[in-house]
C-alpha atoms as a PDB file:
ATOM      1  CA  UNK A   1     -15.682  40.264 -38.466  1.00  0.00           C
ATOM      2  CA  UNK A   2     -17.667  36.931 -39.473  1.00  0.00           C
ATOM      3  CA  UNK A   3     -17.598  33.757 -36.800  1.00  0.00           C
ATOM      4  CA  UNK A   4     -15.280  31.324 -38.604  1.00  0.00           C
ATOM      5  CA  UNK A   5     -15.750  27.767 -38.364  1.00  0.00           C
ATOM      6  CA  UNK A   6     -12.483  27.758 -36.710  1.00  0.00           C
ATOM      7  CA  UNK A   7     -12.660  30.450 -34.323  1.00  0.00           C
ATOM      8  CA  UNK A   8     -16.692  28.710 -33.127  1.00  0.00           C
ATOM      9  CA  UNK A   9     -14.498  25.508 -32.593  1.00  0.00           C
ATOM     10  CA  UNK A  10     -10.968  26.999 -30.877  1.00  0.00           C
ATOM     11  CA  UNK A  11     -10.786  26.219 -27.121  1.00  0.00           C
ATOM     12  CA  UNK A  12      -9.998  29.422 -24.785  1.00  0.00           C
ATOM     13  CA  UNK A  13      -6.564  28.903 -23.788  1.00  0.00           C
ATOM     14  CA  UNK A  14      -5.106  29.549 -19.984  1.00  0.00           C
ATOM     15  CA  UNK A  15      -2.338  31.163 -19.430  1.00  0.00           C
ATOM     16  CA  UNK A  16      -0.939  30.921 -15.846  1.00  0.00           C
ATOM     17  CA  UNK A  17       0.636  34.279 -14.453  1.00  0.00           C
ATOM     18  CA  UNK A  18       2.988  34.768 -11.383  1.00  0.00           C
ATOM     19  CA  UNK A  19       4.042  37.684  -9.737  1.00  0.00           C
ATOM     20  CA  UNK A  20       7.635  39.128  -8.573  1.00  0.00           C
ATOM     21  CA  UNK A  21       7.091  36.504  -5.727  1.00  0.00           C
ATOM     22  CA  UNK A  22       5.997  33.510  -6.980  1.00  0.00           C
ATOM     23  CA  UNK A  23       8.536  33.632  -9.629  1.00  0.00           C
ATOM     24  CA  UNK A  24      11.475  34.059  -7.376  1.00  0.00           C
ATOM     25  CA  UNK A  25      10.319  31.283  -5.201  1.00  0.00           C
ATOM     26  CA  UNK A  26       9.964  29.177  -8.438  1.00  0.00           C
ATOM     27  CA  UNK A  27      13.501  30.448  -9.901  1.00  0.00           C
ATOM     28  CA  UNK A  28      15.078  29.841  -6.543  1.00  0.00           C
ATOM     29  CA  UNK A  29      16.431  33.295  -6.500  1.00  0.00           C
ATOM     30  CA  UNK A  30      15.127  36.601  -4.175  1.00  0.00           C
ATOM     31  CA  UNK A  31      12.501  39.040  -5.696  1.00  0.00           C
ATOM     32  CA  UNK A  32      15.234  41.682  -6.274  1.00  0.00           C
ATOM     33  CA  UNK A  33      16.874  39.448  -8.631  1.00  0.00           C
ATOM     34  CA  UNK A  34      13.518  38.770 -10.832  1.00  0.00           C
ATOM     35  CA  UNK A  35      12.640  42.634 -10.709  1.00  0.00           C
ATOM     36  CA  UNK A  36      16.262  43.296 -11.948  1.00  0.00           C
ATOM     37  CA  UNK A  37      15.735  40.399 -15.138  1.00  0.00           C
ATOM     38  CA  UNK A  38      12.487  42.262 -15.549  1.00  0.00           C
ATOM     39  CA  UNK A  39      13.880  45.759 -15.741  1.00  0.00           C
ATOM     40  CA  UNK A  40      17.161  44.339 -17.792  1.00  0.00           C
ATOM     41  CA  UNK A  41      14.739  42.397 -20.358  1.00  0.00           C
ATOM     42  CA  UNK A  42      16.116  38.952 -19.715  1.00  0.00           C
ATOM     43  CA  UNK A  43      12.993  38.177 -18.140  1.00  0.00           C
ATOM     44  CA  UNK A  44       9.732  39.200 -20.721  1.00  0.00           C
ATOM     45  CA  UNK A  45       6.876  40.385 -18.318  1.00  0.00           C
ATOM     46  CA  UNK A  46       3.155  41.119 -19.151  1.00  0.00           C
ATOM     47  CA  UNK A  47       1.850  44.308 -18.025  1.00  0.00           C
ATOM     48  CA  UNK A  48      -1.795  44.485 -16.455  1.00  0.00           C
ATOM     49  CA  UNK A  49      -1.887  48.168 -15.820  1.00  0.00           C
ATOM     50  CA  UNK A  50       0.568  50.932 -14.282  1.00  0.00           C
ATOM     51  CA  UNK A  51       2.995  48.887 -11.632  1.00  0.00           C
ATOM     52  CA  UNK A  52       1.601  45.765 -12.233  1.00  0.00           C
ATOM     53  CA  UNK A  53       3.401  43.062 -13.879  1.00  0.00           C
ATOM     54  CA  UNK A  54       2.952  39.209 -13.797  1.00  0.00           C
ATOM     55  CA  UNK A  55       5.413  36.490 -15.402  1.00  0.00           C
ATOM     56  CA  UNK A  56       3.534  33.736 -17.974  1.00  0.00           C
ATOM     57  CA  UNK A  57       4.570  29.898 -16.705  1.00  0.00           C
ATOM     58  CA  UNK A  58       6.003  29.617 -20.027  1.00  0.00           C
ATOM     59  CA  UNK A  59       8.443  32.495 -20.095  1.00  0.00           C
ATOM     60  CA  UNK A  60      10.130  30.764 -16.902  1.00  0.00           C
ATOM     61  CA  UNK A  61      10.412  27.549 -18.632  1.00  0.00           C
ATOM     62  CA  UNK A  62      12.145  29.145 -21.266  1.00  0.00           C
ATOM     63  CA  UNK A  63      14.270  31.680 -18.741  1.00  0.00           C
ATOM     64  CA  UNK A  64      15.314  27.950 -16.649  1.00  0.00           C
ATOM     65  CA  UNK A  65      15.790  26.017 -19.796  1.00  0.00           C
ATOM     66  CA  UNK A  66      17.785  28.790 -21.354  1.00  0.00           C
ATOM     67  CA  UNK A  67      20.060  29.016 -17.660  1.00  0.00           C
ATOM     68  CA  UNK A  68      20.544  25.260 -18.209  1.00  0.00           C
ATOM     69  CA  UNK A  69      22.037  25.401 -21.480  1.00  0.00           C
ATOM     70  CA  UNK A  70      24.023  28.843 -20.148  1.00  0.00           C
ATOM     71  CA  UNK A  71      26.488  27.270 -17.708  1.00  0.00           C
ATOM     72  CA  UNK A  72      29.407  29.306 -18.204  1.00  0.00           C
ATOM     73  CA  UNK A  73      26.715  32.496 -18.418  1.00  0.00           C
ATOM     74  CA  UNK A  74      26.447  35.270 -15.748  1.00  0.00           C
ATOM     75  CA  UNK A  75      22.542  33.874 -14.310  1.00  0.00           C
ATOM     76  CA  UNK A  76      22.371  30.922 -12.148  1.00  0.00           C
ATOM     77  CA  UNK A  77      18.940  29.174 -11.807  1.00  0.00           C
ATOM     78  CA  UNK A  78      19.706  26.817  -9.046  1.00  0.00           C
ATOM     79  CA  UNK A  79      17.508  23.113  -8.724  1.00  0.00           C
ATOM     80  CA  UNK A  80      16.545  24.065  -4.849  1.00  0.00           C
ATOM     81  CA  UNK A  81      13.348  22.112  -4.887  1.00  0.00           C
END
């Protein structure tokens, strides 16, 4: 595949990962409760390899911003910090 003038040009991008921890610290919930959004699908992981999974920033963003407009929903994403 030929070097576009767009591809030479694009920036890398970063994409920041957490794991079971970090996102249940962030979410304000215990790591049981991510694990069992990941396994249910209301959380979208990204798998590294076999029993590893990590969380992009953005897909909690969406998860709290979608809990926000969910108030009479069955998830709770409390404001603890």
């Amino acid at each position: 595949m030929p070097i576009t003038k767009e591809i030479a040009e694009s920036k890398p991008t970063t994409v920041m990962l957490h794991n079971v921890d970090e996102a249940a610290f962030i979410l304000c919930v215990s790591p049981t409760t991510v694990r069992r959004w990941m396994k249910d699908g209301t959380l979208k992981v990204v798998r590294l390899s076999a029993g590893v999974v990590r969380v992009e920033n953005s897909e909690l963003e969406r998860f709290v911003k979608e809990a926000g407009s969910n108030k009479g929903g069955d998830r709770s994403v409390s404001t603890c910090r």
